[in-house]
Protein backbone atom coordinates (compact mmCIF):
# COMPACT_ATOMS: atom_id res chain seq x y z
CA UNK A 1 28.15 10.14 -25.81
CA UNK A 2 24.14 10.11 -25.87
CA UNK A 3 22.36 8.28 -28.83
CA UNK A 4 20.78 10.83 -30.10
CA UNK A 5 24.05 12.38 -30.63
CA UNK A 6 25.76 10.00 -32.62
CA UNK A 7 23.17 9.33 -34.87
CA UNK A 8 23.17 13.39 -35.78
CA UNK A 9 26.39 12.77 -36.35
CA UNK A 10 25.80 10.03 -38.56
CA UNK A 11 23.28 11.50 -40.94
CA UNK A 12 25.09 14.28 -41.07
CA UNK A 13 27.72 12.63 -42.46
CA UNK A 14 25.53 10.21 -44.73
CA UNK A 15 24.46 14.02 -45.89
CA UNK A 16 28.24 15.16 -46.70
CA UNK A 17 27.77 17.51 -44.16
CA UNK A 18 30.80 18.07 -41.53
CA UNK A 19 30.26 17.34 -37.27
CA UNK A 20 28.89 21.02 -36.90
CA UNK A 21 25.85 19.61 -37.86
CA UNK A 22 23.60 19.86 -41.38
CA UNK A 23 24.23 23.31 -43.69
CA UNK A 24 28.33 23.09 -42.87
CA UNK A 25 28.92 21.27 -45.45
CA UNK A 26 29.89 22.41 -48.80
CA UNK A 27 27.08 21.35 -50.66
CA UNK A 28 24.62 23.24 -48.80
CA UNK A 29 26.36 26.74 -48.46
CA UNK A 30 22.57 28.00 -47.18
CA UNK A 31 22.49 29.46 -43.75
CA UNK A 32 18.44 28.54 -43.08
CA UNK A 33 20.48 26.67 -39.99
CA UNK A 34 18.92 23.46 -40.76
CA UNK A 35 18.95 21.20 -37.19
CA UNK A 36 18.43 17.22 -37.38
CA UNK A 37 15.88 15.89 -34.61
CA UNK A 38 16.12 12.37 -33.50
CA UNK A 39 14.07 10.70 -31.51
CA UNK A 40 14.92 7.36 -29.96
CA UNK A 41 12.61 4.45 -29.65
CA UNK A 42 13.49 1.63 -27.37
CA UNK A 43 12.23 -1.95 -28.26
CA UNK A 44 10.21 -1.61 -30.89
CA UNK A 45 8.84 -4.95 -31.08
CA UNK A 46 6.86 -4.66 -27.52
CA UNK A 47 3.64 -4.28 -28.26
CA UNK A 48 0.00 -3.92 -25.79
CA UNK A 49 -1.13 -7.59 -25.13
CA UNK A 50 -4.21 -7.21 -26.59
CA UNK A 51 -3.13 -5.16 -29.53
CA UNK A 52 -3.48 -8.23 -31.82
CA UNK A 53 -6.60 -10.04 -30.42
CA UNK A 54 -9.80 -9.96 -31.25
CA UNK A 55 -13.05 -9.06 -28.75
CA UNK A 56 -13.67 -12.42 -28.66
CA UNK A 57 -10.51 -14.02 -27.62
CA UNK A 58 -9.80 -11.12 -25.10
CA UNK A 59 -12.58 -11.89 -23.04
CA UNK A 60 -11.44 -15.70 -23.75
CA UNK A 61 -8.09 -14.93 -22.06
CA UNK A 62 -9.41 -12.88 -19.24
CA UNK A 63 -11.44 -15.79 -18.47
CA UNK A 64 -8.65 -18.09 -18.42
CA UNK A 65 -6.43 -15.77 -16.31
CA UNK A 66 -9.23 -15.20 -13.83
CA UNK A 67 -9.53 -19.09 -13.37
CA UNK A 68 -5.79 -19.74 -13.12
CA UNK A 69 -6.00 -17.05 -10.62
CA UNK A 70 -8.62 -18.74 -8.47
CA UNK A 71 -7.03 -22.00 -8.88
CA UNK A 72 -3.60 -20.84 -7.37
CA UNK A 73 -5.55 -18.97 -4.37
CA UNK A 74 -7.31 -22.33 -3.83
CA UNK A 75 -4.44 -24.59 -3.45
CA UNK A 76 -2.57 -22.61 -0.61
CA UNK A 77 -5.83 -22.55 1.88
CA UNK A 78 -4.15 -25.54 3.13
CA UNK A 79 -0.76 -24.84 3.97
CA UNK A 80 -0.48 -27.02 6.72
CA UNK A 81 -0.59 -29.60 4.76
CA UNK A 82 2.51 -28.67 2.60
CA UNK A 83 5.58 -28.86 4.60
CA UNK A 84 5.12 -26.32 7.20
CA UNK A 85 7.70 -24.73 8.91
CA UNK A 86 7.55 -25.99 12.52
CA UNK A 87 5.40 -23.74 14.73
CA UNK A 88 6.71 -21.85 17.92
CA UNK A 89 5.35 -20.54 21.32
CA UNK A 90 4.66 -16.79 22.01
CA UNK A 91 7.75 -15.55 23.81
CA UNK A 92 7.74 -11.90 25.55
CA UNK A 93 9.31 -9.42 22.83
CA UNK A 94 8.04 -11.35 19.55
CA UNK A 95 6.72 -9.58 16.92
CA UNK A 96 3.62 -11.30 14.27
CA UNK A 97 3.35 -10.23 10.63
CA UNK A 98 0.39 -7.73 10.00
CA UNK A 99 -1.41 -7.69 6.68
CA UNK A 100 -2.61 -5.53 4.24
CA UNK A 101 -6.32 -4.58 3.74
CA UNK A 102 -8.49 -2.83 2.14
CA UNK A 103 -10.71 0.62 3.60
CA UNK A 104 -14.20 -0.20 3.25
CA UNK A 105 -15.52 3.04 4.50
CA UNK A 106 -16.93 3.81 8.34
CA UNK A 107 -20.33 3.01 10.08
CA UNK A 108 -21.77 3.42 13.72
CA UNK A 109 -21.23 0.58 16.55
CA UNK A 110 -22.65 0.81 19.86
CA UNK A 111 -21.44 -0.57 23.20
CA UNK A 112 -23.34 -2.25 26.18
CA UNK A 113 -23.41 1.36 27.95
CA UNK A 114 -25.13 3.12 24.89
CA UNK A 115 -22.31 4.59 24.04
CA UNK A 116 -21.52 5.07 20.05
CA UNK A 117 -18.50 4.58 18.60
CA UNK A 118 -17.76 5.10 14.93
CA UNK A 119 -15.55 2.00 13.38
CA UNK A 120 -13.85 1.62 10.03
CA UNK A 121 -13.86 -1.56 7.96
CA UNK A 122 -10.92 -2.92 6.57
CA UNK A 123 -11.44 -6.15 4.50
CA UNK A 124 -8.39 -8.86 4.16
CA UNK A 125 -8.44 -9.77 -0.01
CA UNK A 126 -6.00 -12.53 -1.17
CA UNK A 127 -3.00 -11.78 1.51
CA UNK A 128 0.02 -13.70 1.28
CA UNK A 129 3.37 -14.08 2.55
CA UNK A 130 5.77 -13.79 -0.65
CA UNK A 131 8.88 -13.61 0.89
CA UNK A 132 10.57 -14.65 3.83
CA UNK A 133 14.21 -12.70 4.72
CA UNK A 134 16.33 -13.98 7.72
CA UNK A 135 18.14 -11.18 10.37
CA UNK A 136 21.57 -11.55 8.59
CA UNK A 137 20.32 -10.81 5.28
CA UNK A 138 18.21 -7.94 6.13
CA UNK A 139 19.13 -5.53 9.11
CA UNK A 140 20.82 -7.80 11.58
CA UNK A 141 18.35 -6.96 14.03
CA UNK A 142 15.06 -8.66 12.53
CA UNK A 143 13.80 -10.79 10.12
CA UNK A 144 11.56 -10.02 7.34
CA UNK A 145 8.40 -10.99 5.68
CA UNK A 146 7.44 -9.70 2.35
CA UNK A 147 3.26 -9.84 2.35
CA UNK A 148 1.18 -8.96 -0.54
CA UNK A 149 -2.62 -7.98 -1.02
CA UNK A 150 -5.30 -7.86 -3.28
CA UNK A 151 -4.83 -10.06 -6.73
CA UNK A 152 -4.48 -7.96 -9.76
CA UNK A 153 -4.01 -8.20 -13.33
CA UNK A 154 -1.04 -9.73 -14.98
CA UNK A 155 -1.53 -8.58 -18.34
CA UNK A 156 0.51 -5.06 -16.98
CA UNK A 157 3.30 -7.01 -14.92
CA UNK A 158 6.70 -7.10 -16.49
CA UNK A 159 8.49 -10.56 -17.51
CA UNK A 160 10.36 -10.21 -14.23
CA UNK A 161 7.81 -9.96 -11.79
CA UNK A 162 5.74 -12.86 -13.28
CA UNK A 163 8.51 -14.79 -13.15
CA UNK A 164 8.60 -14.47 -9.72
CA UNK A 165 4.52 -14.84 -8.60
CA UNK A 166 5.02 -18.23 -11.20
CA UNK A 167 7.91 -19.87 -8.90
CA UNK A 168 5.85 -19.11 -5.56
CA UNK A 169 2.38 -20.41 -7.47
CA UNK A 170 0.33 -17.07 -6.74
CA UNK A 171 -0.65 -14.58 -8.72
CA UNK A 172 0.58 -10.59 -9.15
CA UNK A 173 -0.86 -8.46 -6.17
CA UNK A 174 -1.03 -4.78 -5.99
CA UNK A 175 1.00 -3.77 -2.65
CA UNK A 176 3.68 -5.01 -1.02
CA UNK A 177 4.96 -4.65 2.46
CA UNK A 178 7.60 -5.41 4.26
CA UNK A 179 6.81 -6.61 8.36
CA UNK A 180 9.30 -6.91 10.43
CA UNK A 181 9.20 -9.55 12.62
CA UNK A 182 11.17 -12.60 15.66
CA UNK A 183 12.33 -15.35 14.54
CA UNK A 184 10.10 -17.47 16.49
CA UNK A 185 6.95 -15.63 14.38
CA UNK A 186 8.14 -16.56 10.55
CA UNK A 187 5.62 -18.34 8.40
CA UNK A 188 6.21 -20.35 5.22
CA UNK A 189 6.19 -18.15 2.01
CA UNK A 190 2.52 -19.09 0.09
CA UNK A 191 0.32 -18.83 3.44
CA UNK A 192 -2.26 -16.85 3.58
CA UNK A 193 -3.41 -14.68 5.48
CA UNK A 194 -7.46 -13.78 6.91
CA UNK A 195 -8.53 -11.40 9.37
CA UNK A 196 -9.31 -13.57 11.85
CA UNK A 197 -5.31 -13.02 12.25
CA UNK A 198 -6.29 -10.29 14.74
CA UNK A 199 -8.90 -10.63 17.50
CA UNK A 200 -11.42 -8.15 19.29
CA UNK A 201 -10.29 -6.39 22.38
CA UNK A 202 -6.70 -6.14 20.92
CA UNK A 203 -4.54 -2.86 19.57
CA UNK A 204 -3.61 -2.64 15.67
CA UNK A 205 -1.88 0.57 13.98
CA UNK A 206 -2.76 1.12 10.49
CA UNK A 207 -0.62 2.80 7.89
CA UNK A 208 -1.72 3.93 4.69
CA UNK A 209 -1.46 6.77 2.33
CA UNK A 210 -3.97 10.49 2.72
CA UNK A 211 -5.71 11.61 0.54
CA UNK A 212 -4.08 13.97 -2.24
CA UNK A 213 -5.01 17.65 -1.87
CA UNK A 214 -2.75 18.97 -4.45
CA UNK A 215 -1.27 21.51 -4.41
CA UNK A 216 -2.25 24.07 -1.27
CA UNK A 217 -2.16 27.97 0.32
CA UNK A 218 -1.08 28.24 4.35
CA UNK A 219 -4.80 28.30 5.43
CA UNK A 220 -5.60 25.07 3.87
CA UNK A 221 -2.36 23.27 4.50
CA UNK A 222 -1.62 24.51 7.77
CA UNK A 223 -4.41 26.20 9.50
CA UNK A 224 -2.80 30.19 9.14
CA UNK A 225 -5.73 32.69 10.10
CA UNK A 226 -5.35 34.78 7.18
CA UNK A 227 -4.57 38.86 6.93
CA UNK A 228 -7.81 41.14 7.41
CA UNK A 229 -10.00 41.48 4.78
CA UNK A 230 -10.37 45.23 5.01
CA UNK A 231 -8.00 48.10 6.56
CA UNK A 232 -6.07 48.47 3.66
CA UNK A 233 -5.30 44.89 2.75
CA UNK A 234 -4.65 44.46 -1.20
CA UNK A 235 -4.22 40.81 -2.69
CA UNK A 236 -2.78 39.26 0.77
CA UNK A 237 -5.63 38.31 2.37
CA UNK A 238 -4.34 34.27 2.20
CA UNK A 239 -0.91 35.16 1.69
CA UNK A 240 1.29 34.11 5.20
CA UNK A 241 2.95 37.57 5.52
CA UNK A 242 6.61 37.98 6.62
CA UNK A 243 8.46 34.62 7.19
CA UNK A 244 11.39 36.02 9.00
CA UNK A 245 13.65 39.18 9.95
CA UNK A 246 15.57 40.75 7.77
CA UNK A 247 19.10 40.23 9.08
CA UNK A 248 18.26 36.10 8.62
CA UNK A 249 18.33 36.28 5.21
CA UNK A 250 17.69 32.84 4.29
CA UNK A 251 14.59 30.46 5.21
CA UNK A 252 14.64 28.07 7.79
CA UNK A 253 14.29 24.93 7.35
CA UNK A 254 10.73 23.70 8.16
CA UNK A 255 8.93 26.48 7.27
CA UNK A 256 5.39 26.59 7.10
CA UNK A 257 4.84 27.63 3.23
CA UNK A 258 2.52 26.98 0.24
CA UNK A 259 3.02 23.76 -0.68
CA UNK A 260 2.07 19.84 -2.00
CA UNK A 261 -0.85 18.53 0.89
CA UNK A 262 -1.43 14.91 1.13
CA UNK A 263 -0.61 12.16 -0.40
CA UNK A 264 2.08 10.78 1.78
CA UNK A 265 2.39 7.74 4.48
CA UNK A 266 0.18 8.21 7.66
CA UNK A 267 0.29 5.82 11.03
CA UNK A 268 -2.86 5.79 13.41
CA UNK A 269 -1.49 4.40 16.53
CA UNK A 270 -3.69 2.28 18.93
CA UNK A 271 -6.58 1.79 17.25
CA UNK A 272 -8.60 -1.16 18.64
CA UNK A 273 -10.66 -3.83 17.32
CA UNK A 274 -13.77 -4.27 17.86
CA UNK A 275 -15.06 -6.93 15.67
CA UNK A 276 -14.23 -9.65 13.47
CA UNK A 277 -16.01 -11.43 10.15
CA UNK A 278 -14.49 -13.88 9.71
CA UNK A 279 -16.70 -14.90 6.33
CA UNK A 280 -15.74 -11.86 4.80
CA UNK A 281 -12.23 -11.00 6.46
CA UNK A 282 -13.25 -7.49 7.29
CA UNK A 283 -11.75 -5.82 10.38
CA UNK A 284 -13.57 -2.99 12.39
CA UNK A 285 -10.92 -0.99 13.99
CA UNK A 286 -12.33 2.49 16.31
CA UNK A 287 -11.93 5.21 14.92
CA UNK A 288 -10.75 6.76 11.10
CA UNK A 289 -7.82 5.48 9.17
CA UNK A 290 -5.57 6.83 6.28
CA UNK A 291 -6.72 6.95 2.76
CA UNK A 292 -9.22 7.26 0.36
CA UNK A 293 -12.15 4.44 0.10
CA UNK A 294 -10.81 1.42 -1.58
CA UNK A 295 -7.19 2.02 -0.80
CA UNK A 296 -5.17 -0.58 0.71
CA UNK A 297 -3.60 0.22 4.29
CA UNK A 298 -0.83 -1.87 6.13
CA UNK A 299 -2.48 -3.36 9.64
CA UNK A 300 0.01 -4.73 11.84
CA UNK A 301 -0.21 -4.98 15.99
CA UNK A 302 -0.07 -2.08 18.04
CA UNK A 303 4.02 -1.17 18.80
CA UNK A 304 2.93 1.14 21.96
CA UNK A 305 4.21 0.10 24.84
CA UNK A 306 0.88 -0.25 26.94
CA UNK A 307 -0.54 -2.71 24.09
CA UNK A 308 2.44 -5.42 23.24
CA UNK A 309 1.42 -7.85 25.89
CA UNK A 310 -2.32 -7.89 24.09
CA UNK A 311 -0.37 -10.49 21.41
CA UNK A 312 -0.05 -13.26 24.38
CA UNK A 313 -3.56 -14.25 23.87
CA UNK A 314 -3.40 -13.94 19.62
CA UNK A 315 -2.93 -16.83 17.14
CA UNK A 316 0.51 -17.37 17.11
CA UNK A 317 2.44 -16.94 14.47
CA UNK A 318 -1.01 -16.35 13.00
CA UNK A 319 -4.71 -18.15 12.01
CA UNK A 320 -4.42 -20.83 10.55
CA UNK A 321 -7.96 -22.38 9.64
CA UNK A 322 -7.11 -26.20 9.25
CA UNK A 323 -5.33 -26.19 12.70
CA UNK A 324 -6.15 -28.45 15.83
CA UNK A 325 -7.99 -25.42 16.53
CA UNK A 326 -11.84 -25.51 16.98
CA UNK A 327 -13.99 -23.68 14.47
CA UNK A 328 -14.71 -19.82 14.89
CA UNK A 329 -17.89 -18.36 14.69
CA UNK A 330 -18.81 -15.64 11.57
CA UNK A 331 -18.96 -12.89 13.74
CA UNK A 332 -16.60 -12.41 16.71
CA UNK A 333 -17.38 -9.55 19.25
CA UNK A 334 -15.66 -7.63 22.00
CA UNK A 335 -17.29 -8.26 25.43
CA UNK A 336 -18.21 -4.46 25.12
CA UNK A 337 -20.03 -4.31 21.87
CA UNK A 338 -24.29 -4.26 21.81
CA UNK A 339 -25.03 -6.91 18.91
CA UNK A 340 -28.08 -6.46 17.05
CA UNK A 341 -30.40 -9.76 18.00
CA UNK A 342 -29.51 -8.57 22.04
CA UNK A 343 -32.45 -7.24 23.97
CA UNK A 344 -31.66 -2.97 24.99
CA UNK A 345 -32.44 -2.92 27.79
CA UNK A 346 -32.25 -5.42 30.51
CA UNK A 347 -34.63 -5.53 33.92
CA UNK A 348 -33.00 -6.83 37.06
């Protein structure tokens, strides 16, 4: 029986009234119908985290959450030196982790040819692995690594979930995502992740979220021409007109109606990279992505067929920045791109 229920019952019975409810009883031989309302309130002792702190000492513990935050992003740049998992060769077939990023907005590149080519910029904030699940425990066919992005807040994470960023020694990120990937291409929960993790020349698809249009008519959402604006037309000039015969009787599945636009999960396949910062971590992948500005997209190598050898030359199982490895520059190019400081225009 619902709460609310059995504490009617109760005050109606604290009232001397019967079960049917308040004005049965007889005591109150009035039938005004009175009804009891009751409203129930879970955990009354939680309370906003701020609720009972001063200005000054909310600032105070901002600060001090801000530098634990930078302090815990600071001791896993090394995680080499932490008891790395042992590191294994590319093998045809494996498959790296991807990370998740955030959309800059677009700008123009040009190539050697003077050709122009309009990029996006995706920026790599605070990525980590959180999670590592082996094949058995997951699908059977892969494992799984659980990556999160971009370092927010924990003054709105539940108990729970700080629980868990305090065991791993990170703090609360916004998105998760879950890569699948061989076995030969897991990496230590903790380690972060940069964009140097991807290279120019190679093939990435991104996945993020579109942009909410709300809710839509046919022309918008799907592109319908519309009925004729004169010709004795009345009120249906964006209306889609007959959806069927008459015998069908129902409405097939699929249909192209009014409806919610946007705001669901979009891949752009094949989109290649043209340059890496590697001081910044920012990513400029050809073409336009999913999502708003700001939002956070899911990169991961490109699954096409033509494009999963490009991962034979990548870092493997991904950058790590206090490897053997020799230092990389701050910008890296494809062989393609016109950079800035190069002459235009070259005499034989």
């Amino acid at each position: 029986m619902p709460t609310w229920r059995l504490l009617a019952q109760a005050g109606a019975q604290a009232l001397g009234c019967g079960a049917r409810g308040l004005g049965a009883g007889p005591g109150l031989r009035s039938s005004s119908g009175i009804q009891l309302l009751v409203r129930s309130v879970h955990d009354k002792s939680v309370t906003w985290w701020d609720e009972h702190l001063s200005e000054e000492n909310v600032s105070f513990v901002k600060q001090l959450a801000l530098e634990e935050n930078k302090a815990q992003l600071a001791s896993k740049q090394n995680p080499l030196k932490d008891e790395p998992w042992p590191i294994q060769p590319w093998e045809p077939g494996s498959s790296r982790v991807g990370v998740i990023a955030m959309k800059l907005g677009m700008m123009p590149l040009w190539t050697k040819d003077g050709r122009k080519h309009v990029v996006t910029l995706l920026q790599v904030k605070d990525c980590h692995v959180l999670k590592y699940t082996s094949k058995e425990n997951h699908n059977g066919k892969k494992a799984a690594l659980t990556v999160g992005g971009k370092t927010v807040s924990r003054f709105h994470k539940s108990p729970s979930i700080l629980k868990f960023y305090q065991e791993l020694g990170l703090p609360p990120k916004q998105k998760i995502k879950i890569f699948h990937v061989s076995d030969n291409a897991i990496i230590k929960p903790g380690t972060p992740l940069y964009a140097a993790h991807f290279r120019p020349g190679q093939y990435v698809d991104v996945t993020g979220k579109t942009i909410g249009k709300g809710f839509q008519g046919v022309m918008k959402r799907w592109g319908f021409k519309g009925q004729p604006a004169s010709h004795g037309q009345t009120k249906t000039h964006r209306r889609p007109g007959a959806i069927s015969t008459g015998d069908v009787a129902r409405v097939w599945p699929g249909t192209k109606l009014p409806g919610q636009m946007g705001n669901v999960d979009r891949t752009s396949y094949g989109l290649k990279v043209w340059r890496v910062n590697t001081k910044h971590n920012i990513i400029y992948v050809n073409g336009s992505v999913p999502g708003h500005k700001n939002c956070l997209v899911k990169v991961r190598d490109s699954n096409l067929p033509a494009y999963r050898d490009f991962a034979k030359h990548l870092p493997f199982p991904t950058y790590f920045p206090d490897g053997d490895g020799e230092e990389l520059p701050e910008d890296l190019y494809d062989e393609s791109v016109w950079q800035a400081g190069a002459p235009s225009i070259s005499f034989a």
